[in-house]
ModelCIF file with pLDDT and N, C-alpha, C, O atoms, coordinates in Angstrom:
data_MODEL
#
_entry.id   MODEL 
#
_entity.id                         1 
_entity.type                       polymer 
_entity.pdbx_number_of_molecules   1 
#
_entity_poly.entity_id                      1 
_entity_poly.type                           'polypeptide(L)' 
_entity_poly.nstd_linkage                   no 
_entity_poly.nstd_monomer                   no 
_entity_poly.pdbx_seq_one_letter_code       
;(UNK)(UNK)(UNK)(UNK)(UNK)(UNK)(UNK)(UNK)(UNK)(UNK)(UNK)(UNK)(UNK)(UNK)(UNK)(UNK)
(UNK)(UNK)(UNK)(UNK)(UNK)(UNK)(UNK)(UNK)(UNK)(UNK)(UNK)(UNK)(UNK)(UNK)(UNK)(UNK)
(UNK)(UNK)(UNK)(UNK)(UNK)(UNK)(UNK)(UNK)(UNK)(UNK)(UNK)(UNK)(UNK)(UNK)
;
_entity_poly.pdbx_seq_one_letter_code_can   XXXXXXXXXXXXXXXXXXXXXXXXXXXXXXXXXXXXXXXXXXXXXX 
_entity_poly.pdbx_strand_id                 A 
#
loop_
_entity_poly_seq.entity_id 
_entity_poly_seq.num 
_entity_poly_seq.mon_id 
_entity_poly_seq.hetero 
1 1  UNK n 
1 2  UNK n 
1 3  UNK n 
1 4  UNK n 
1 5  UNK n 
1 6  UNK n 
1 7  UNK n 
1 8  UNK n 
1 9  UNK n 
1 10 UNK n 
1 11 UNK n 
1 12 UNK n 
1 13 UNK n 
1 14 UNK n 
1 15 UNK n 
1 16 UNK n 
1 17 UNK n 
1 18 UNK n 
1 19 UNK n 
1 20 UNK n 
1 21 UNK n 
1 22 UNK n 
1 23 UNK n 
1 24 UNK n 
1 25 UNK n 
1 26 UNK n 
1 27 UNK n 
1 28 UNK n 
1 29 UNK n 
1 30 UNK n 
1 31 UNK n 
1 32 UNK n 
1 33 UNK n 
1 34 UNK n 
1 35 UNK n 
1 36 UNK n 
1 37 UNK n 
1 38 UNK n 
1 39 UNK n 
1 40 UNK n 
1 41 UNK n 
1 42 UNK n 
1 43 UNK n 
1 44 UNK n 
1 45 UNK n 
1 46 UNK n 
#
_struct_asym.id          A 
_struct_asym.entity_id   1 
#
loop_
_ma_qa_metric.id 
_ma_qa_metric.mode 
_ma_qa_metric.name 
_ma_qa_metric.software_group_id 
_ma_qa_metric.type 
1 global pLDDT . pLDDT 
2 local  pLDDT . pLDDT 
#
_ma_qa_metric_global.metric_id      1 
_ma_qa_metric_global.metric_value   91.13 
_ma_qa_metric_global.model_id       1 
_ma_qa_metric_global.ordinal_id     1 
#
loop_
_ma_qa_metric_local.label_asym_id 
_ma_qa_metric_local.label_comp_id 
_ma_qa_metric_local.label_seq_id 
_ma_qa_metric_local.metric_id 
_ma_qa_metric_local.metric_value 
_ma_qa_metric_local.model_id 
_ma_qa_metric_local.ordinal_id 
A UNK 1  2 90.00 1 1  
A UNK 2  2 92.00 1 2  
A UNK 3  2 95.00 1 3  
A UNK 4  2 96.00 1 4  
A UNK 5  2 96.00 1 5  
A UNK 6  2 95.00 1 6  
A UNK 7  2 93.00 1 7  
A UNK 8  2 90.00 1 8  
A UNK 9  2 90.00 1 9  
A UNK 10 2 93.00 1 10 
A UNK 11 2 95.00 1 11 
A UNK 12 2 97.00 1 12 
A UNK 13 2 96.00 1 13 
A UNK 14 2 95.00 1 14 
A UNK 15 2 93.00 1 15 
A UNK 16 2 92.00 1 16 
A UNK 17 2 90.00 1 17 
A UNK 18 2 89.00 1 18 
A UNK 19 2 87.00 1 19 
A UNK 20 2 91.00 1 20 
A UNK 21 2 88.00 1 21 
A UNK 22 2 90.00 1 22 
A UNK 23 2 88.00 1 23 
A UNK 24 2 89.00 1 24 
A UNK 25 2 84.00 1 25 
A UNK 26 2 81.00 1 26 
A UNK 27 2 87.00 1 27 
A UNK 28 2 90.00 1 28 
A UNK 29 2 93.00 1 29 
A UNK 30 2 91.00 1 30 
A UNK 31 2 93.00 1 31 
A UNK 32 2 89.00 1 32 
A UNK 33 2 90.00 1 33 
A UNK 34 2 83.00 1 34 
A UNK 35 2 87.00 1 35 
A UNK 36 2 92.00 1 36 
A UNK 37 2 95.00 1 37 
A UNK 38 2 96.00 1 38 
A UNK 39 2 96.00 1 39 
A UNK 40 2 95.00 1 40 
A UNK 41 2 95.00 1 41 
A UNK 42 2 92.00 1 42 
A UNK 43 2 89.00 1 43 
A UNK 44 2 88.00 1 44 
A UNK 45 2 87.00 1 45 
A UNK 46 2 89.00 1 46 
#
loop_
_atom_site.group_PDB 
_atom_site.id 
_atom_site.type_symbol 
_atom_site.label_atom_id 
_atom_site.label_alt_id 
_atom_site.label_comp_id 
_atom_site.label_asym_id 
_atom_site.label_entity_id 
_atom_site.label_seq_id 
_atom_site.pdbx_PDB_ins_code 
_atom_site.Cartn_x 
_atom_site.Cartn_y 
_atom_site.Cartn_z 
_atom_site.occupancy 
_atom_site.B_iso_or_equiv 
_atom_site.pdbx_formal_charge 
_atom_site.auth_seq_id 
_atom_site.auth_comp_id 
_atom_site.auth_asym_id 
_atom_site.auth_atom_id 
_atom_site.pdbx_PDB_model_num 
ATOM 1   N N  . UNK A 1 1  ? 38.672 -33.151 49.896 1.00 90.00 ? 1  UNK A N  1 
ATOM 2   C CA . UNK A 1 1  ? 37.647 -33.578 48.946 1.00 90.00 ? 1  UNK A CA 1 
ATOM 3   C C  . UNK A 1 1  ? 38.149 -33.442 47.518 1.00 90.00 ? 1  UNK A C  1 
ATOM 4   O O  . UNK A 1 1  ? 38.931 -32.554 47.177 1.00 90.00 ? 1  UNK A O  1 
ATOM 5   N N  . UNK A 1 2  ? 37.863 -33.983 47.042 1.00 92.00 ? 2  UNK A N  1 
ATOM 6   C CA . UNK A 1 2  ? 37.757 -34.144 45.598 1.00 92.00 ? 2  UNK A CA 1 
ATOM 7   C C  . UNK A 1 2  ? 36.053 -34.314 44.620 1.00 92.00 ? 2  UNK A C  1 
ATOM 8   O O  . UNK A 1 2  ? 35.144 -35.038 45.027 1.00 92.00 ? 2  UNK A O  1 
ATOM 9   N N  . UNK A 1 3  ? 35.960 -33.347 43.135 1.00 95.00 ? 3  UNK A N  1 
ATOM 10  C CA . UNK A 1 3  ? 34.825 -33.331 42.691 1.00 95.00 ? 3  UNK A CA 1 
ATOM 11  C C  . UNK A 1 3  ? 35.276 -33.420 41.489 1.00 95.00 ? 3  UNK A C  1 
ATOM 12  O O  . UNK A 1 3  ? 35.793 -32.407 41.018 1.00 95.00 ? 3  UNK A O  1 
ATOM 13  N N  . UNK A 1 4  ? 35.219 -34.426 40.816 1.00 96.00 ? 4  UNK A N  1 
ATOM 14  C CA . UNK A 1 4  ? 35.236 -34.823 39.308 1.00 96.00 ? 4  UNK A CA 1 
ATOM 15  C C  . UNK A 1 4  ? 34.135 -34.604 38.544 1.00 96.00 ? 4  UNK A C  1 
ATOM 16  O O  . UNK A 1 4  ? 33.162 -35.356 38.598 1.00 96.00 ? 4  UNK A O  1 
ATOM 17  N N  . UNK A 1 5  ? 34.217 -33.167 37.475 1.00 96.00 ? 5  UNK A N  1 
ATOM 18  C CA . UNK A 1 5  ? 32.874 -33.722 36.357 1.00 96.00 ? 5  UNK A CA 1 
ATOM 19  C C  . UNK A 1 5  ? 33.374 -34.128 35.460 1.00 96.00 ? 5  UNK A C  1 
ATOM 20  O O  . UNK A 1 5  ? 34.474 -33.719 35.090 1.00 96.00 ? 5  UNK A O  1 
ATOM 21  N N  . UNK A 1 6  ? 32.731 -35.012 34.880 1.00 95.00 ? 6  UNK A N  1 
ATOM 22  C CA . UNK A 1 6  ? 33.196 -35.285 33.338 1.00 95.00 ? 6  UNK A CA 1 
ATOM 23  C C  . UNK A 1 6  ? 32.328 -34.708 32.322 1.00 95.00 ? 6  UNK A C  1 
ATOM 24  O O  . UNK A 1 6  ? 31.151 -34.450 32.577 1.00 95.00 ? 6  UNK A O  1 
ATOM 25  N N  . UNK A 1 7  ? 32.902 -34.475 31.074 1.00 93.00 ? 7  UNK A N  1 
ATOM 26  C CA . UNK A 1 7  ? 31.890 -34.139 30.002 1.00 93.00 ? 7  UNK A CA 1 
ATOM 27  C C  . UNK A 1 7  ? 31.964 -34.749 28.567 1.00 93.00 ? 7  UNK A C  1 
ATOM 28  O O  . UNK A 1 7  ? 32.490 -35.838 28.343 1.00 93.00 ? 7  UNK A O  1 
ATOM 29  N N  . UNK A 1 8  ? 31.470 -34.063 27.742 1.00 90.00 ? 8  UNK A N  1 
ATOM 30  C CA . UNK A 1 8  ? 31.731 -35.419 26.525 1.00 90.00 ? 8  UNK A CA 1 
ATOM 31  C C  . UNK A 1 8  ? 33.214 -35.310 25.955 1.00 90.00 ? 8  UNK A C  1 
ATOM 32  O O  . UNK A 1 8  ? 33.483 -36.094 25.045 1.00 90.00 ? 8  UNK A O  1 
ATOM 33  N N  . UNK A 1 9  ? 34.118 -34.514 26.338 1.00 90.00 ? 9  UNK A N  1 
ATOM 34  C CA . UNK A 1 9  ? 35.405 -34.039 26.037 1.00 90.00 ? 9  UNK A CA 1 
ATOM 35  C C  . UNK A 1 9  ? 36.804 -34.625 26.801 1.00 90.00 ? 9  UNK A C  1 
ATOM 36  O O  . UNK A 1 9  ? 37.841 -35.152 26.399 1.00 90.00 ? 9  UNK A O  1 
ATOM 37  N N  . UNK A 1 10 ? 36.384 -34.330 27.814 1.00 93.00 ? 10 UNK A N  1 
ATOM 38  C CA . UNK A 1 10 ? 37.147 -33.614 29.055 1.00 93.00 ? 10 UNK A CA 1 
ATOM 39  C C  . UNK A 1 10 ? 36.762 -33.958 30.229 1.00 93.00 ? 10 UNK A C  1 
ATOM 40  O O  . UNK A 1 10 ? 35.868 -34.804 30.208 1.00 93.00 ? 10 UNK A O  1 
ATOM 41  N N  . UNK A 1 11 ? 37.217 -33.505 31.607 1.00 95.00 ? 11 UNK A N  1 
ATOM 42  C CA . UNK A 1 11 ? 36.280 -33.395 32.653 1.00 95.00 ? 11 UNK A CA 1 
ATOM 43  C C  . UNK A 1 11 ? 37.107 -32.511 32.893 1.00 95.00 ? 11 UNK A C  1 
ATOM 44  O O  . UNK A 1 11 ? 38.075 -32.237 32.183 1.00 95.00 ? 11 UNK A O  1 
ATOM 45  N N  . UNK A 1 12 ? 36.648 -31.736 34.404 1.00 97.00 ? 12 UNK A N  1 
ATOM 46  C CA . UNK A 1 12 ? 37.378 -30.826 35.771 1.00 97.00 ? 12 UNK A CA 1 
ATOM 47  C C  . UNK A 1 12 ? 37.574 -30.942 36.687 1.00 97.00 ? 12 UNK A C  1 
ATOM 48  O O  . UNK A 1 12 ? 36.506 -30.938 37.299 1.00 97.00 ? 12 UNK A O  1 
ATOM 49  N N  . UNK A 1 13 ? 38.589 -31.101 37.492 1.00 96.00 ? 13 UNK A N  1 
ATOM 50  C CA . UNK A 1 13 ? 38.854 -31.094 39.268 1.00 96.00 ? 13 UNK A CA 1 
ATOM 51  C C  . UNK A 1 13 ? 38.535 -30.313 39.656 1.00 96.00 ? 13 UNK A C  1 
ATOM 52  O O  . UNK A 1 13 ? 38.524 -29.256 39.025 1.00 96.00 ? 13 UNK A O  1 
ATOM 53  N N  . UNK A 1 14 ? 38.028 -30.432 41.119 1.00 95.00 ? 14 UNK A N  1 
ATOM 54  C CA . UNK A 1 14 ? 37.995 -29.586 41.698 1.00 95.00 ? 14 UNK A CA 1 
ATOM 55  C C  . UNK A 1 14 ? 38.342 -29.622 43.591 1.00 95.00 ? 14 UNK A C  1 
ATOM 56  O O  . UNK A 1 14 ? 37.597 -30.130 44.430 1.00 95.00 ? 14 UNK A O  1 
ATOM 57  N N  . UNK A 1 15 ? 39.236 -29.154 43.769 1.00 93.00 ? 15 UNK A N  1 
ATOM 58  C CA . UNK A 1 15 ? 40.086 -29.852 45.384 1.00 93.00 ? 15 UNK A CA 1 
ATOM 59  C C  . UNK A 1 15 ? 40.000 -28.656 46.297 1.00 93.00 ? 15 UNK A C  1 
ATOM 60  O O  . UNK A 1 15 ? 40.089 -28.883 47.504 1.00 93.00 ? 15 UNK A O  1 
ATOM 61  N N  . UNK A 1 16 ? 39.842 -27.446 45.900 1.00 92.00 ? 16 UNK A N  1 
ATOM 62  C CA . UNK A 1 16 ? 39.590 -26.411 46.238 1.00 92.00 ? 16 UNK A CA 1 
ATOM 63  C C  . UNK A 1 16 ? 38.289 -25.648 47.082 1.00 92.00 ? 16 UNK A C  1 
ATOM 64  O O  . UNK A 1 16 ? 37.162 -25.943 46.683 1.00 92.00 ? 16 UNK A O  1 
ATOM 65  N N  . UNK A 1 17 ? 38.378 -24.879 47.995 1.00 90.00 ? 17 UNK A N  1 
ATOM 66  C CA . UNK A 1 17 ? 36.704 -24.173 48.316 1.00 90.00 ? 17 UNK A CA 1 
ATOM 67  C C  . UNK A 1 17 ? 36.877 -23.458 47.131 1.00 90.00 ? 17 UNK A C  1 
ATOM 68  O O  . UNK A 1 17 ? 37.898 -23.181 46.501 1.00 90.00 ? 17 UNK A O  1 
ATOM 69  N N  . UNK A 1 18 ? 35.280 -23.121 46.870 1.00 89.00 ? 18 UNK A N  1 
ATOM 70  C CA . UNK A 1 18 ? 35.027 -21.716 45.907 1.00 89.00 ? 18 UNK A CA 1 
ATOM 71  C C  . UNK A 1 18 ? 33.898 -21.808 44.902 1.00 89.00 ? 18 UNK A C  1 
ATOM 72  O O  . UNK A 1 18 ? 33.659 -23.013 44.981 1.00 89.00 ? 18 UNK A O  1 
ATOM 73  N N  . UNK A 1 19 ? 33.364 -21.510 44.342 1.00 87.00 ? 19 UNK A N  1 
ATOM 74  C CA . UNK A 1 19 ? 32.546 -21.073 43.546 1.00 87.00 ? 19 UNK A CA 1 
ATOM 75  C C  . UNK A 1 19 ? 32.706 -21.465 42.225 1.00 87.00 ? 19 UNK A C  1 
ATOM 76  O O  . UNK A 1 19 ? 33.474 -20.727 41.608 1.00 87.00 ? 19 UNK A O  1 
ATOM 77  N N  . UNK A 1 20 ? 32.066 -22.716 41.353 1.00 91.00 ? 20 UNK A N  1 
ATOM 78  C CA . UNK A 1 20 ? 32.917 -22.660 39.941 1.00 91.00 ? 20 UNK A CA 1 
ATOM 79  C C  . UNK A 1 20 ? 31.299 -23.251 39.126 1.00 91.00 ? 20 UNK A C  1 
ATOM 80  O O  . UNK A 1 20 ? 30.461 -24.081 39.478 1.00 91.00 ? 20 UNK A O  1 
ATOM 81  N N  . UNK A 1 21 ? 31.430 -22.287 37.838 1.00 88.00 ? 21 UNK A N  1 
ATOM 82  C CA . UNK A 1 21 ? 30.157 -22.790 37.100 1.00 88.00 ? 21 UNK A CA 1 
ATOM 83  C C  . UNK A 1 21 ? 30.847 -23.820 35.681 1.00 88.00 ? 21 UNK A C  1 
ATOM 84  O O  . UNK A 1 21 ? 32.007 -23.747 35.277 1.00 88.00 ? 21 UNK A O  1 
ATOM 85  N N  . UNK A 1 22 ? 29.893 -24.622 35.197 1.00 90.00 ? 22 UNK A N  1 
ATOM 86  C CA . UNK A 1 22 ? 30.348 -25.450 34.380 1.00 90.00 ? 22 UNK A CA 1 
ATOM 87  C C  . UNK A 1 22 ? 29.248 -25.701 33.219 1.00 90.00 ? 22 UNK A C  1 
ATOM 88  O O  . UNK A 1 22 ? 28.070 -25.891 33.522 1.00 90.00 ? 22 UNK A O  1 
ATOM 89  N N  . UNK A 1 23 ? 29.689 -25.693 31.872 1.00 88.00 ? 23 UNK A N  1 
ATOM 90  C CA . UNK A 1 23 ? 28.393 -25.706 30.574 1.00 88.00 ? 23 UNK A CA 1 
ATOM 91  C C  . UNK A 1 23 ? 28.525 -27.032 29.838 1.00 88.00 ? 23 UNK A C  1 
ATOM 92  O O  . UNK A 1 23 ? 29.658 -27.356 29.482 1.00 88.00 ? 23 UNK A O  1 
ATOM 93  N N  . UNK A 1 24 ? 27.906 -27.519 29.675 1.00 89.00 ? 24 UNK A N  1 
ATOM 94  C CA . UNK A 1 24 ? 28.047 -28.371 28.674 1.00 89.00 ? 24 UNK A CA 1 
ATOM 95  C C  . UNK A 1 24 ? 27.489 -28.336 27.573 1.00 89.00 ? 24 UNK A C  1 
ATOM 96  O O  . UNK A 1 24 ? 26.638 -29.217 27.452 1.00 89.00 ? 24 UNK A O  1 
ATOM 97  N N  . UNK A 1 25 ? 27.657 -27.452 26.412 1.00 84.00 ? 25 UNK A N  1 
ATOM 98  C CA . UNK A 1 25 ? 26.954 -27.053 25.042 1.00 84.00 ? 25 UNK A CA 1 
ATOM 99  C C  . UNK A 1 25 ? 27.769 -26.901 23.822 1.00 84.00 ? 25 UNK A C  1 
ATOM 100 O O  . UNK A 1 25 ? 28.817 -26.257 23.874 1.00 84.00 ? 25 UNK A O  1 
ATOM 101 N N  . UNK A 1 26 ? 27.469 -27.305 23.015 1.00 81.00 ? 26 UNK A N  1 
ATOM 102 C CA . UNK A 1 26 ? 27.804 -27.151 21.250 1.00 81.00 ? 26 UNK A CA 1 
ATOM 103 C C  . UNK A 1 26 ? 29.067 -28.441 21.567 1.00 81.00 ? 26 UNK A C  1 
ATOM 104 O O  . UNK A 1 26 ? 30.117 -27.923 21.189 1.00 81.00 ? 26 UNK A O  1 
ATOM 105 N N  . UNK A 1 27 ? 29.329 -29.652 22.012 1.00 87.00 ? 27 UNK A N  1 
ATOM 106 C CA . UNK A 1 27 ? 30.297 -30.254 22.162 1.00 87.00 ? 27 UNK A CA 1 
ATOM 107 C C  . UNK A 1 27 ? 31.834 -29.715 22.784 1.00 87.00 ? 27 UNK A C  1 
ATOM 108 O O  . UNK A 1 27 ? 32.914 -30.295 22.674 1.00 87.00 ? 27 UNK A O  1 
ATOM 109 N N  . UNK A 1 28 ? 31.462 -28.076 23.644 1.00 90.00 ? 28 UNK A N  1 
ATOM 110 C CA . UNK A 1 28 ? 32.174 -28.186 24.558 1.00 90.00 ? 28 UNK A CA 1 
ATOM 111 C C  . UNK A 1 28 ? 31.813 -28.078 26.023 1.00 90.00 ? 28 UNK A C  1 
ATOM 112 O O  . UNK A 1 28 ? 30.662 -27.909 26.425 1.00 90.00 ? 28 UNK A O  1 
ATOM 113 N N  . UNK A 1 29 ? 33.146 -28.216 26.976 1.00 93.00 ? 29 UNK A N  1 
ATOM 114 C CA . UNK A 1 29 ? 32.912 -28.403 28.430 1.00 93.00 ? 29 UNK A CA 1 
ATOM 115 C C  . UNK A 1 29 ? 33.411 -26.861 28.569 1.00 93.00 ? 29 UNK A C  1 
ATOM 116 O O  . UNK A 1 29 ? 34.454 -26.548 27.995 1.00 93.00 ? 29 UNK A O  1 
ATOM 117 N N  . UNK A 1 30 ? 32.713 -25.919 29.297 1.00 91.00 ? 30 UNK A N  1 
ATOM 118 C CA . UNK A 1 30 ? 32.812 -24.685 29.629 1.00 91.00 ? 30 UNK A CA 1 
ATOM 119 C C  . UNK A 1 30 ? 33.075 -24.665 31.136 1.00 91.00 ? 30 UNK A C  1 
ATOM 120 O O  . UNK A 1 30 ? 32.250 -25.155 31.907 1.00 91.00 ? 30 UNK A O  1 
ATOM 121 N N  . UNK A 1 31 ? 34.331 -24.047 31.613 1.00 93.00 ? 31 UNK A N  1 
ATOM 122 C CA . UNK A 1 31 ? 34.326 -23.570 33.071 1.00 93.00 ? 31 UNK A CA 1 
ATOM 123 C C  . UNK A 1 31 ? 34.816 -22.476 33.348 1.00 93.00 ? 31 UNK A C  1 
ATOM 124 O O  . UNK A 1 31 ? 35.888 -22.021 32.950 1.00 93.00 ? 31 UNK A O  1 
ATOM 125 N N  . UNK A 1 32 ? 33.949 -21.935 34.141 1.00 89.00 ? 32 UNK A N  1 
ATOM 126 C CA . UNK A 1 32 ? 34.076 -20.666 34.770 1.00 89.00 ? 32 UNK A CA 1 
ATOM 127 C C  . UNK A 1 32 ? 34.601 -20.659 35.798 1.00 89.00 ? 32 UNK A C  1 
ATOM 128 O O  . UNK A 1 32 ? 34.183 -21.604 36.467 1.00 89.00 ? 32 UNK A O  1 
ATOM 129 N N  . UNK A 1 33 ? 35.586 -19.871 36.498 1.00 90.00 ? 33 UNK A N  1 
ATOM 130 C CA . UNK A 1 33 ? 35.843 -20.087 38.526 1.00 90.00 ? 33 UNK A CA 1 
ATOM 131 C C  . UNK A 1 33 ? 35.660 -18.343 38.912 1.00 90.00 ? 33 UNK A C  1 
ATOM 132 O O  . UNK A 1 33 ? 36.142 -17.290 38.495 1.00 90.00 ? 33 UNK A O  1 
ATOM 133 N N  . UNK A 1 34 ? 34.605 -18.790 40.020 1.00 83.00 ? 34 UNK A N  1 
ATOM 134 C CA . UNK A 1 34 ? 34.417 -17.002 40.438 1.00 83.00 ? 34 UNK A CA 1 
ATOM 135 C C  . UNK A 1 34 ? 35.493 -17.454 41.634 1.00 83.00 ? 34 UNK A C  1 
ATOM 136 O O  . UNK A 1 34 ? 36.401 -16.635 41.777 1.00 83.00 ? 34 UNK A O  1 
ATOM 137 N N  . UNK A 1 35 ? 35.540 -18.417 42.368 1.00 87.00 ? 35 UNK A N  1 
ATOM 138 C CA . UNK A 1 35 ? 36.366 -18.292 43.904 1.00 87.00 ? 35 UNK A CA 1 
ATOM 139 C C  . UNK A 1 35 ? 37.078 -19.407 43.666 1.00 87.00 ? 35 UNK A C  1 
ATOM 140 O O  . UNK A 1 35 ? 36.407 -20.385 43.339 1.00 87.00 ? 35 UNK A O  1 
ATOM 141 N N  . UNK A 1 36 ? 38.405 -19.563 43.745 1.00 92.00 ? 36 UNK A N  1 
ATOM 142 C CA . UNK A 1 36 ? 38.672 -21.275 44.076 1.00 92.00 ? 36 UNK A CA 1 
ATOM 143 C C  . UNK A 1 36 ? 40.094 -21.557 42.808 1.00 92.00 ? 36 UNK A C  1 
ATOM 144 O O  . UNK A 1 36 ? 40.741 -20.617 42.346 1.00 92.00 ? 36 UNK A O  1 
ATOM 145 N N  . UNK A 1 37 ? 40.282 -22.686 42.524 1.00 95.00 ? 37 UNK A N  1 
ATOM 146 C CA . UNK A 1 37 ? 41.120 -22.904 41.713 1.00 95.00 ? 37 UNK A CA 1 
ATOM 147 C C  . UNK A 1 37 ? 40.227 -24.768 41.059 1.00 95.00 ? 37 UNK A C  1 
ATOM 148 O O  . UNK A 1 37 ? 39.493 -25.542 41.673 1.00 95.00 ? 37 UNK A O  1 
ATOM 149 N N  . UNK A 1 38 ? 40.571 -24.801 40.167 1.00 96.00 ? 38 UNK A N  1 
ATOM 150 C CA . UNK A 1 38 ? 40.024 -25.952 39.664 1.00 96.00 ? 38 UNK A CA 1 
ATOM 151 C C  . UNK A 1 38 ? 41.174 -26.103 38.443 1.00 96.00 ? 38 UNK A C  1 
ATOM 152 O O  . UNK A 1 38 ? 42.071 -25.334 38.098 1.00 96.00 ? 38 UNK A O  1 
ATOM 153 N N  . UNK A 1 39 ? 40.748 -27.478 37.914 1.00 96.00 ? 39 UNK A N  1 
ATOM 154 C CA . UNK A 1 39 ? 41.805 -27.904 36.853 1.00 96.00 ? 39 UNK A CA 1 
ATOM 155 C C  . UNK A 1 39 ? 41.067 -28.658 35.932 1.00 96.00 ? 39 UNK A C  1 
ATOM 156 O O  . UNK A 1 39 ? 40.220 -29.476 36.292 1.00 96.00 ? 39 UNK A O  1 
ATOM 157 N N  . UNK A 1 40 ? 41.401 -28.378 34.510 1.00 95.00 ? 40 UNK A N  1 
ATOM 158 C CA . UNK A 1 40 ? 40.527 -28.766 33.458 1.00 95.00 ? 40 UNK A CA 1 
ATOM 159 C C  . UNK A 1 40 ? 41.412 -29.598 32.317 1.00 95.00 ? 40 UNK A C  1 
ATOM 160 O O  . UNK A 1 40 ? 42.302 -29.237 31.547 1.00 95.00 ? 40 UNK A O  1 
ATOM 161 N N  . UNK A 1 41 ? 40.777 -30.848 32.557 1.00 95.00 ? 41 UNK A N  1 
ATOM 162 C CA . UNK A 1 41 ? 42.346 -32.161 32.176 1.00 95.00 ? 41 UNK A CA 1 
ATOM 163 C C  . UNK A 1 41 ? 41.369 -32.559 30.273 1.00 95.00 ? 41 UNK A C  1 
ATOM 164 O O  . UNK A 1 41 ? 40.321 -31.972 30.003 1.00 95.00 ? 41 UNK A O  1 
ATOM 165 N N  . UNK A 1 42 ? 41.764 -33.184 29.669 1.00 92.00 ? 42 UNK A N  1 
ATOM 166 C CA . UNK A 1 42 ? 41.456 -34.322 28.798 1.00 92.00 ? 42 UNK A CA 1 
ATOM 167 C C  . UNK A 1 42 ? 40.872 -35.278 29.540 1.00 92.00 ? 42 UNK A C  1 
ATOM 168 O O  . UNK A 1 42 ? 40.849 -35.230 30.770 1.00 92.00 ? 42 UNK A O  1 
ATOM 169 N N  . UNK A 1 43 ? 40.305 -36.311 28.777 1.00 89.00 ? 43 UNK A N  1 
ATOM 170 C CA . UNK A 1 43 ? 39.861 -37.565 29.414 1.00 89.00 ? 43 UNK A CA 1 
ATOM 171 C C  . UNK A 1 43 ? 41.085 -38.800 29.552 1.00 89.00 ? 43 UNK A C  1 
ATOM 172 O O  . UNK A 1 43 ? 41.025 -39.902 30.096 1.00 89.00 ? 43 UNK A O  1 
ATOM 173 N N  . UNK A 1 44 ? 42.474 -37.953 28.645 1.00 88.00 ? 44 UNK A N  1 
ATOM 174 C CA . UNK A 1 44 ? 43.525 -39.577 28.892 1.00 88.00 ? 44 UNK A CA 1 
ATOM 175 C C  . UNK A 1 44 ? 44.242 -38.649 29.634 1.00 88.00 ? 44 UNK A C  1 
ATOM 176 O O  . UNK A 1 44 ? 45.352 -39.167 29.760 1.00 88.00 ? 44 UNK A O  1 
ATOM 177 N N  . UNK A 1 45 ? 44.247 -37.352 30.315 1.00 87.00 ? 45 UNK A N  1 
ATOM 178 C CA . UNK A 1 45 ? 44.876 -36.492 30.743 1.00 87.00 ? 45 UNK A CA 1 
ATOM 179 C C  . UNK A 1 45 ? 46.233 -35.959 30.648 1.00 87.00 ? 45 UNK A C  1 
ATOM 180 O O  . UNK A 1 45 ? 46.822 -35.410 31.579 1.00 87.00 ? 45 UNK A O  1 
ATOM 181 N N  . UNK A 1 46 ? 46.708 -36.155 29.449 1.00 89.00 ? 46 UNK A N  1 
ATOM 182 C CA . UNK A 1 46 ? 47.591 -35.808 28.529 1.00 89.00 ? 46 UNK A CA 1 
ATOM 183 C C  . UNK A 1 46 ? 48.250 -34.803 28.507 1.00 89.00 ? 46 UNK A C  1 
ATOM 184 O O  . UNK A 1 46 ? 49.040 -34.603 27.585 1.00 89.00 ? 46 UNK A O  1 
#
């Protein structure tokens, strides 16, 4: 599986099991990972 969020920045992968929280406030993308591994790209992914 694969789980793409996007935000007004950025987005995050996520390909992994586990636990991951995500914010979207003050014009940034916030992620947290309690379990798991995730990846936090640009939008031209640079």
């Amino acid at each position: 599986f694969r789980v793409e969020i996007l935000g007004e920045h950025g987005k995050v992968i996520i390909e992994t099991p586990g636990t991951y929280s995500l914010e979207q406030v003050d014009g940034e993308l916030r992620l947290s990972v309690v379990e798991g591994t995730a990846s936090i790209r640009t939008l031209d992914e640079q």
